[in-house]
Protein backbone atom coordinates (compact mmCIF):
# COMPACT_ATOMS: atom_id res chain seq x y z
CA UNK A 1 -59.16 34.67 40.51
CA UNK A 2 -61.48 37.58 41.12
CA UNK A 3 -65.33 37.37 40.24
CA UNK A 4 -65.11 39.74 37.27
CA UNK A 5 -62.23 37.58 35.47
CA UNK A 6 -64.59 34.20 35.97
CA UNK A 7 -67.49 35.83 34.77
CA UNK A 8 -65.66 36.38 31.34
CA UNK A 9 -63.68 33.26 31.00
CA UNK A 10 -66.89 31.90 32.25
CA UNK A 11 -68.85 33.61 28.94
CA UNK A 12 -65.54 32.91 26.39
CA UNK A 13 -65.74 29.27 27.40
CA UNK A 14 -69.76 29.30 26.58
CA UNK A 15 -69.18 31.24 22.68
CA UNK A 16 -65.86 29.35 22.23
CA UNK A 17 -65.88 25.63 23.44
CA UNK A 18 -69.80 24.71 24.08
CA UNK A 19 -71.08 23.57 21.14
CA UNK A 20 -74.78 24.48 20.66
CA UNK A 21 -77.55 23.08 19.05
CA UNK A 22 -79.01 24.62 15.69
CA UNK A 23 -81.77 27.03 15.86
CA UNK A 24 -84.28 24.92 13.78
CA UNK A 25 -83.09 21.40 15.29
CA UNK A 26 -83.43 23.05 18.90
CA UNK A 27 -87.46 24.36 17.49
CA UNK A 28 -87.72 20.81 16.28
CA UNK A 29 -87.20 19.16 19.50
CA UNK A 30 -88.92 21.61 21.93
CA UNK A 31 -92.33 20.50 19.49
CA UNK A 32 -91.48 17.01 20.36
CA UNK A 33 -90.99 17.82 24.09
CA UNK A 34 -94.39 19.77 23.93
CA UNK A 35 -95.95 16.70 22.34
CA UNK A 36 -95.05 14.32 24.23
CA UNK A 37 -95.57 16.37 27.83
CA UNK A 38 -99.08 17.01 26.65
CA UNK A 39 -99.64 13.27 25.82
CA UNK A 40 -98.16 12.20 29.07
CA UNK A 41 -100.57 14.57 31.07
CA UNK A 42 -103.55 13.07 29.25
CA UNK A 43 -102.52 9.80 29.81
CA UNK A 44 -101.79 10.62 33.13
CA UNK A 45 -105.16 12.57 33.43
CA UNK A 46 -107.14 9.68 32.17
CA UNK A 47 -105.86 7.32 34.26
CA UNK A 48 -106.45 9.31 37.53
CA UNK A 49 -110.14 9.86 36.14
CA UNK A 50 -110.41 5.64 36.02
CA UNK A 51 -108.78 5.14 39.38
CA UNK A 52 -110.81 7.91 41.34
CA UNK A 53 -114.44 6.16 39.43
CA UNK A 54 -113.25 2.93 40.58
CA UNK A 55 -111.85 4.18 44.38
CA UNK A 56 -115.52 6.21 44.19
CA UNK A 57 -117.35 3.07 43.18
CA UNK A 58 -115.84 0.86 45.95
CA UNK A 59 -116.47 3.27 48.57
CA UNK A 60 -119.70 3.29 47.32
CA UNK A 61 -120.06 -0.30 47.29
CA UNK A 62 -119.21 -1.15 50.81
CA UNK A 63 -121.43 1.76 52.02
């Protein structure tokens, strides 16, 4: 099997046997993805910011 014939059995599998998701389902669940990444980095953010006041604090302490 040359290159050229995979590349198009390759691309006839894809339109004829993948099945994809719908348009608005696939918007749907990219907001939820966005969502929840963003929430995940604040919590993550916060939780840094409480750590690095308490690591400061120490260090501080025994000073």
């Amino acid at each position: 099997m040359n290159i050229v014939s995979y590349i198009k059995e390759s691309f006839s599998e894809l339109k004829e046997h993948v099945s994809w998701t719908a348009l608005p389902e696939l918007s749907n669940l990219t907001v939820v993805v966005l969502l929840f990444s963003i929430i995940f980095a604040a919590l993550i953010w916060v939780a840094d910011s409480i750590l690095s006041q308490i690591i400061k604090f120490y260090f501080d302490f025994i000073n």
